[in-house]
C-alpha atoms as a PDB file:
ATOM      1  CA  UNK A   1     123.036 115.236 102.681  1.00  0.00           C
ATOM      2  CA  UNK A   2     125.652 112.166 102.697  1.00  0.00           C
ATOM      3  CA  UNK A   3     123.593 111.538 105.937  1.00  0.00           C
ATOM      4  CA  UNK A   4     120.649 111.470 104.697  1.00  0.00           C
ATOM      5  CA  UNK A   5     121.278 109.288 101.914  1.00  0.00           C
ATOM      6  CA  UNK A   6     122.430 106.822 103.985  1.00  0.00           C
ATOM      7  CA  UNK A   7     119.732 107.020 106.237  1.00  0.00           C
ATOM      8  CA  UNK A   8     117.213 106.553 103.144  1.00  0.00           C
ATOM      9  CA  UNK A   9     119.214 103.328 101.513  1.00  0.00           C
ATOM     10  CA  UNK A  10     119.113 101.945 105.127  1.00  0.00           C
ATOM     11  CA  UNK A  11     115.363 102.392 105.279  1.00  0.00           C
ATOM     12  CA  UNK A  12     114.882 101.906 101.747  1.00  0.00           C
ATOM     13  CA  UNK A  13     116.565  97.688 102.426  1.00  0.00           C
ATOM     14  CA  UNK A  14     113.860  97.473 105.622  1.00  0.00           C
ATOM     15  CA  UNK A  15     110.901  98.659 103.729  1.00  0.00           C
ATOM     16  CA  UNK A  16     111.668  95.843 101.266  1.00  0.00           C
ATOM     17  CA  UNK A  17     112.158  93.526 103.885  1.00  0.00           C
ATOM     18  CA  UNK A  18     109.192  94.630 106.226  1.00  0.00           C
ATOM     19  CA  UNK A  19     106.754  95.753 103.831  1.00  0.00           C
ATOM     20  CA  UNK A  20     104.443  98.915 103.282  1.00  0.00           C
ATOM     21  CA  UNK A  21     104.338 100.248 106.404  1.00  0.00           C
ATOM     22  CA  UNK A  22     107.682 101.597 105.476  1.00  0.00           C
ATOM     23  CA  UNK A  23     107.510 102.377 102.296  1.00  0.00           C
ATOM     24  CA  UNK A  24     106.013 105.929 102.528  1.00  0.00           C
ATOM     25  CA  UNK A  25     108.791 106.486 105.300  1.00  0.00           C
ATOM     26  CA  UNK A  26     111.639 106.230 102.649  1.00  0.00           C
ATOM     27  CA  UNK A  27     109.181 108.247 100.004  1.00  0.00           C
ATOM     28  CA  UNK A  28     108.880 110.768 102.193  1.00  0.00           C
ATOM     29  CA  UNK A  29     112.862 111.141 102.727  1.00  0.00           C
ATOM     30  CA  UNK A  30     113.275 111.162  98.857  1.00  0.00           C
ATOM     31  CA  UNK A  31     111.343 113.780  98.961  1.00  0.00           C
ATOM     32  CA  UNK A  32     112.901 115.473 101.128  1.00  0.00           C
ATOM     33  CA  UNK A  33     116.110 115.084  99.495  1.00  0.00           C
ATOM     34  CA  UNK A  34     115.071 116.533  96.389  1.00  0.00           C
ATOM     35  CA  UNK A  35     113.309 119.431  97.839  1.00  0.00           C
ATOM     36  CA  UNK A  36     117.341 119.806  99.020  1.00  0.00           C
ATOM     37  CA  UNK A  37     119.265 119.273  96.025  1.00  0.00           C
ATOM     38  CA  UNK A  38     116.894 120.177  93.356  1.00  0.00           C
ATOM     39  CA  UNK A  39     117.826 123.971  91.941  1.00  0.00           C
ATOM     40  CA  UNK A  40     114.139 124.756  91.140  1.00  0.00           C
ATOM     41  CA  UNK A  41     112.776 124.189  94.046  1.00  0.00           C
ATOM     42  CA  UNK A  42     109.266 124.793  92.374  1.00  0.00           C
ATOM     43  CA  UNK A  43     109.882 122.228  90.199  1.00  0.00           C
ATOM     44  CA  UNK A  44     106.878 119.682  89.791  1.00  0.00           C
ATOM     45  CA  UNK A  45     108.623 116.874  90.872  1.00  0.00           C
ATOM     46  CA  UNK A  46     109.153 118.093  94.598  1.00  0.00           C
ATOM     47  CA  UNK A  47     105.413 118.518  94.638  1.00  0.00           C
ATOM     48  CA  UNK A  48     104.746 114.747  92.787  1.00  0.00           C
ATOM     49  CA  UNK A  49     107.312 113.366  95.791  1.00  0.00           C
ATOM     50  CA  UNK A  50     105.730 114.992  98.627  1.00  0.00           C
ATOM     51  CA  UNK A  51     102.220 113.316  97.103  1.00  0.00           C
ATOM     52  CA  UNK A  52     103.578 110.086  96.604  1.00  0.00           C
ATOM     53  CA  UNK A  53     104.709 110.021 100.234  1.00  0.00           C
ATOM     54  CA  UNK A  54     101.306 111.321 101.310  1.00  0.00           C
ATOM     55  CA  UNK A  55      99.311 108.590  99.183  1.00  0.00           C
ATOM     56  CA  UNK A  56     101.747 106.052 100.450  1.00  0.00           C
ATOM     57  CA  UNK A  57     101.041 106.824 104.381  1.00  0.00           C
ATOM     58  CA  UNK A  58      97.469 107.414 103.430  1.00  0.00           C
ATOM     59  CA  UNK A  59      97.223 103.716 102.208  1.00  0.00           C
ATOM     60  CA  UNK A  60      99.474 101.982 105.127  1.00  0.00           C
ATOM     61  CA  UNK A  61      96.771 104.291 107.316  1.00  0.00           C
ATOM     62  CA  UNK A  62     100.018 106.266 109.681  1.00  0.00           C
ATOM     63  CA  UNK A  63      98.053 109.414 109.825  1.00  0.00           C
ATOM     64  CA  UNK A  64     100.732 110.618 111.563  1.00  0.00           C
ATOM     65  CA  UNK A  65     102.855 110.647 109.112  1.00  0.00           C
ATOM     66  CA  UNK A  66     100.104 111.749 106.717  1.00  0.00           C
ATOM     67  CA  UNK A  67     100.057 114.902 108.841  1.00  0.00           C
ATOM     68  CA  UNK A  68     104.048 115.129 108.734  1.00  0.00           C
ATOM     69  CA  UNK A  69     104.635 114.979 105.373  1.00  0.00           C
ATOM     70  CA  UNK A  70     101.604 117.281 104.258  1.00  0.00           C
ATOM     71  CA  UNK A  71     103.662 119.598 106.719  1.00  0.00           C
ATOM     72  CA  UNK A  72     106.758 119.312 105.307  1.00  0.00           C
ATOM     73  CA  UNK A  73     105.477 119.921 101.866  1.00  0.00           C
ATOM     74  CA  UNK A  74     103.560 122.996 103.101  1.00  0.00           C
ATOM     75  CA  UNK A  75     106.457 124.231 104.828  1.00  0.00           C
ATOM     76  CA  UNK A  76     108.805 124.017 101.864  1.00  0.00           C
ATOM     77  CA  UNK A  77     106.570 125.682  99.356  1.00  0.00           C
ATOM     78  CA  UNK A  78     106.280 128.098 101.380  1.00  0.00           C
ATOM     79  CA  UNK A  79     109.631 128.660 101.935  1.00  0.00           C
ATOM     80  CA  UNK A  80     110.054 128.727  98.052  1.00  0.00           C
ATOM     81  CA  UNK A  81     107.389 131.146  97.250  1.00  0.00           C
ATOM     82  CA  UNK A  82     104.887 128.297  96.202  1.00  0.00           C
ATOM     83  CA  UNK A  83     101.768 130.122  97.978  1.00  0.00           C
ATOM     84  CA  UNK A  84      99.233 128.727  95.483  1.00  0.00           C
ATOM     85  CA  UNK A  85     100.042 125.035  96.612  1.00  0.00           C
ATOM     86  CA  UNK A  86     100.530 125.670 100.621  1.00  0.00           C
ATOM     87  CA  UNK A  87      97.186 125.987 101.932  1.00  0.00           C
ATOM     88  CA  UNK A  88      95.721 122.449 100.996  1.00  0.00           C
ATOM     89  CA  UNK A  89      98.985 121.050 102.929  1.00  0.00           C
ATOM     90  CA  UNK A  90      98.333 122.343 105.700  1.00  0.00           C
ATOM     91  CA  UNK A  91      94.790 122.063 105.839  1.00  0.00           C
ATOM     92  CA  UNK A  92      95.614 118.393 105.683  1.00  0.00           C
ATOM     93  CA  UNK A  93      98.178 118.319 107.926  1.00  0.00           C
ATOM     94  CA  UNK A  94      96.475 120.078 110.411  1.00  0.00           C
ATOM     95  CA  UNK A  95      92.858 117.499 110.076  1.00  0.00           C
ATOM     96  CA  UNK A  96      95.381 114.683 110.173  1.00  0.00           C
ATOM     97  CA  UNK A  97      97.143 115.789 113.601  1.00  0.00           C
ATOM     98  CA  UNK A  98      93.734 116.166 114.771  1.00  0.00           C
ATOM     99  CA  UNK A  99      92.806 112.681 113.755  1.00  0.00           C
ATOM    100  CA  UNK A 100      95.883 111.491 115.666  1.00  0.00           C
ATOM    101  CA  UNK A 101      95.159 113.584 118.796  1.00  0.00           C
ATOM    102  CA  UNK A 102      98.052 116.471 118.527  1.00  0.00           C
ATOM    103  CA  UNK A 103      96.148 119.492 119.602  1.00  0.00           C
ATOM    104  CA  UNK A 104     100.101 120.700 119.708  1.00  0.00           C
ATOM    105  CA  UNK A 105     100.385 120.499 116.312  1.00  0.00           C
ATOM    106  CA  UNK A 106      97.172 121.930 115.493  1.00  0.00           C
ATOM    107  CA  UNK A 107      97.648 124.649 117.882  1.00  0.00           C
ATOM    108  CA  UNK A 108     101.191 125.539 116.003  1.00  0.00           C
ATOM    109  CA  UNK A 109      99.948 125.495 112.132  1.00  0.00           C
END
């Protein structure tokens, strides 16, 4: 987690230096991080990060990391017992891999 942190203030400084093409990168950490530390871990606000991140790739137009971080959201509410919120995730992540060529990706969601 310390790691991680550190990671995210490092990228956090280039974003504001380099502009949106980062930006989603350190959303996407942040959400990360408080899918980690957060106790509910259905709590709305994992969800509102994950979407933020998603939005934020979705506007610098990385569809790779579109597809990641619908992935990563679908992947954590599922691992929480979210069911009713995992299926849009990974439709999207899997049309966005498919977008970006990873039949790989496809293949394993």
């Amino acid at each position: 987690l310390t790691t991680l942190r550190k990671l995210t203030k490092k990228l956090r400084d280039t974003a504001k230096a380099r502009g949106k093409y980062w930006v989603h990168q350190v959303l996407l950490l942040e959400a990360e991080e408080l899918a980690i530390t957060l106790k509910n871990k259905q709590s709305p606000r994992i969800q509102h990060a994950y979407n933020l991140a998603i939005i934020a790739a979705t506007k610098a137009g990385c569809i790779h990391d579109v597809a990641l971080a619908n992935e990563l959201a679908g992947e954590h509410f599922v691992e929480h017992g979210s069911k009713e919120m995992v299926g849009d995730y990974f439709v999207h992540a899997v049309d966005y891999y498919a977008a970006w060529g990873c039949k790989s990706k496809v293949n394993d969601i």
